[in-house]
Protein backbone atom coordinates (compact mmCIF):
# COMPACT_ATOMS: atom_id res chain seq x y z
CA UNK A 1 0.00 0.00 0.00
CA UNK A 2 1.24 3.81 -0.90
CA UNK A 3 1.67 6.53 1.57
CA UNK A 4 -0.70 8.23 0.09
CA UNK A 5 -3.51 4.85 0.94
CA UNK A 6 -2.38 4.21 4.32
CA UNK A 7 -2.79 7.65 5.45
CA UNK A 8 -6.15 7.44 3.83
CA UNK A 9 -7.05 5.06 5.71
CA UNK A 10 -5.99 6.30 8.76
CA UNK A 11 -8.60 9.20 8.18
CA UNK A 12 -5.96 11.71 6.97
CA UNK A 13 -7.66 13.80 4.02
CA UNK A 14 -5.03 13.32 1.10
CA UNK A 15 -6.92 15.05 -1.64
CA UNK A 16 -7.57 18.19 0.63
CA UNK A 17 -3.98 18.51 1.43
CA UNK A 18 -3.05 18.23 -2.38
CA UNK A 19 -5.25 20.94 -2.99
CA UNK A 20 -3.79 23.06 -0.99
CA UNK A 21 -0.46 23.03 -2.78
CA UNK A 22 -1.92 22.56 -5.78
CA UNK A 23 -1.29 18.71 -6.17
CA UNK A 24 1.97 18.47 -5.86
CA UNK A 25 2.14 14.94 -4.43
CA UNK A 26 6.33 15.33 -3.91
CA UNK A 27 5.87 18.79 -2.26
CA UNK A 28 2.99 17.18 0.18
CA UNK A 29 5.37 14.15 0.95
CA UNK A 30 8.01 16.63 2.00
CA UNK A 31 5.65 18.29 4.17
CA UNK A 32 4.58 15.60 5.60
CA UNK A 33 8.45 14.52 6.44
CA UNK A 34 8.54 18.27 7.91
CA UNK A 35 5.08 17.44 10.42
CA UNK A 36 7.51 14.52 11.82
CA UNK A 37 9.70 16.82 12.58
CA UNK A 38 7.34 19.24 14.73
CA UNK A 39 5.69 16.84 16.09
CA UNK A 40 9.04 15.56 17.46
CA UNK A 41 10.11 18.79 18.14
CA UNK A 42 6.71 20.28 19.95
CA UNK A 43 5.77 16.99 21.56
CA UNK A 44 2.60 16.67 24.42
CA UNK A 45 2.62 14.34 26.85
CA UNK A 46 -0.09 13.72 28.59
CA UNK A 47 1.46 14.00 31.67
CA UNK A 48 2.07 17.80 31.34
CA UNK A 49 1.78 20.38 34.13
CA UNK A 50 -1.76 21.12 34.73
CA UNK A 51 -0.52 23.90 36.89
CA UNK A 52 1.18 25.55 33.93
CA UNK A 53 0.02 24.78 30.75
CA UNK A 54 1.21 27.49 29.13
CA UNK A 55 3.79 25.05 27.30
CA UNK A 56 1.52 22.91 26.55
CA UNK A 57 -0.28 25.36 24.81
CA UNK A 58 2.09 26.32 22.40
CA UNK A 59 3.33 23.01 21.53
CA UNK A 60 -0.66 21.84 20.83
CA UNK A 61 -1.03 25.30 19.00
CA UNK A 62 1.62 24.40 16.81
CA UNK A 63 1.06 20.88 16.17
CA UNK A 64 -2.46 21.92 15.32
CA UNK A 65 -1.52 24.13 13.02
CA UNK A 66 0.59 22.21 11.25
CA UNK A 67 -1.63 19.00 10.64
CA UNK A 68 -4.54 21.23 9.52
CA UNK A 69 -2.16 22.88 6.90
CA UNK A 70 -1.90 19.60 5.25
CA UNK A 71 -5.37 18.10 6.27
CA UNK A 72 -4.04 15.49 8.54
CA UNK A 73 -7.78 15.37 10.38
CA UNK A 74 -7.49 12.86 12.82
CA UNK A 75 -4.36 15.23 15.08
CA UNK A 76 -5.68 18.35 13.55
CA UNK A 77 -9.20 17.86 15.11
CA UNK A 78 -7.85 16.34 18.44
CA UNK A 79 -5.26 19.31 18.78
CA UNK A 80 -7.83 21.91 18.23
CA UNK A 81 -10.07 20.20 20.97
CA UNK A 82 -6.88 20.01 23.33
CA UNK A 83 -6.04 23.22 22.91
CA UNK A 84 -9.42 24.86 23.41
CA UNK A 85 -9.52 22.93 26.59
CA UNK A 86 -6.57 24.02 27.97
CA UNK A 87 -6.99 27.80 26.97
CA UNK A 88 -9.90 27.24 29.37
CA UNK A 89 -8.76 25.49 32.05
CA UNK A 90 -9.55 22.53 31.48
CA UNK A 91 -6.24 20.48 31.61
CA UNK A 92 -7.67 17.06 33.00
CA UNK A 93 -10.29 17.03 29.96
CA UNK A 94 -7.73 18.01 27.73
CA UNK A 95 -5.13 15.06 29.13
CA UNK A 96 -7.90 12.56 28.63
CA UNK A 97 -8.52 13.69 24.91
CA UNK A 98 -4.44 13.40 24.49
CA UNK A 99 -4.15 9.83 25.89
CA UNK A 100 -6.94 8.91 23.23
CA UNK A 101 -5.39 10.12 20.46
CA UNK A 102 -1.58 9.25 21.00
CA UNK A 103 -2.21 5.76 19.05
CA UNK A 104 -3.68 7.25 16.41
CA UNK A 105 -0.83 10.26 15.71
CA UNK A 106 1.21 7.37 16.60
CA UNK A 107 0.05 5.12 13.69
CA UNK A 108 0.32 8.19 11.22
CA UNK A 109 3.60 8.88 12.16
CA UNK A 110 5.03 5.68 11.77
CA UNK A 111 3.53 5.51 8.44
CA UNK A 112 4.99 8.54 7.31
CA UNK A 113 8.46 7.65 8.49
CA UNK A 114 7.85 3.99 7.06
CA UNK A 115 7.77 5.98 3.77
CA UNK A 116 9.68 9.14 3.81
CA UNK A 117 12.56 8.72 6.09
C-alpha cells in the first residue's frame, strides 16, 4: 500500500492537502516529512503540568496548526479540541482527549516515516 492509501485510511484527508499546494504529491510528501519533525520537536505528553500549561499550549497550538495545513484530520481535530480545553482550564479534559489520540498520531507517524525517512 502507498503513503498516500495508508494515510487514507488512517482518516488523513489526502486530496484536501493536495489541494492546498496545488497537487503536488512530492511537495505534500516533503511536508509531511517536515510534520515529523514538529511533532518531534513540539511533543505533548499527557502528563504535562496542569498547573502551567502554558507550554503545553504552544506546543498543541503548533502541532495543530501544522496537521490542519496539510489536512491530517485525525491530530488536527484532536489538537484543536486540546487546545481549546486548555486555553480554558480545562487540563484534565484536555489530558484525557491526548491519551486517546496518541495511538492514532502514533500510527500516522510511523507511516509517514515507514515511507519518507
Amino acid at each position: 500500500m502507498s503513503l498516500f492509501d495508508e494515510l487514507r485510511a488512517l482518516g488523513v484527508d489526502i486530496d484536501g492537502g493536495l489541494k492546498r499546494i496545488n497537487g503536488n504529491e512530492a511537495l505534500y510528501t516533503r511536508l509531511l516529512g517536515s510534520f515529523v519533525k514538529t511533532i518531534k520537536a513540539h511533543t505533548v505528553r499527557p502528563d504535562f503540568d496542569a498547573a502551567d500549561c502554558t507550554e503545553a499550549i504552544e506546543h498543541t497550538h503548533a502541532i495543530k496548526g501544522t496537521a490542519g495545513n496539510l489536512s491530517i484530520t485525525p491530530i488536527y481535530e484532536g489538537y484543536t479540541e486540546i487546545v481549546n480545553l486548555l486555553r480554558t482550564g480545562q487540563p484534565e479534559e484536555a489530558r484525557k482527549i491526548l491519551e486517546k489520540m496518541m495511538p492514532i498520531q502514533e500510527q500516522i507517524i510511523e507511516c509517514i516515516e515507514k515511507h519518507t525517512m
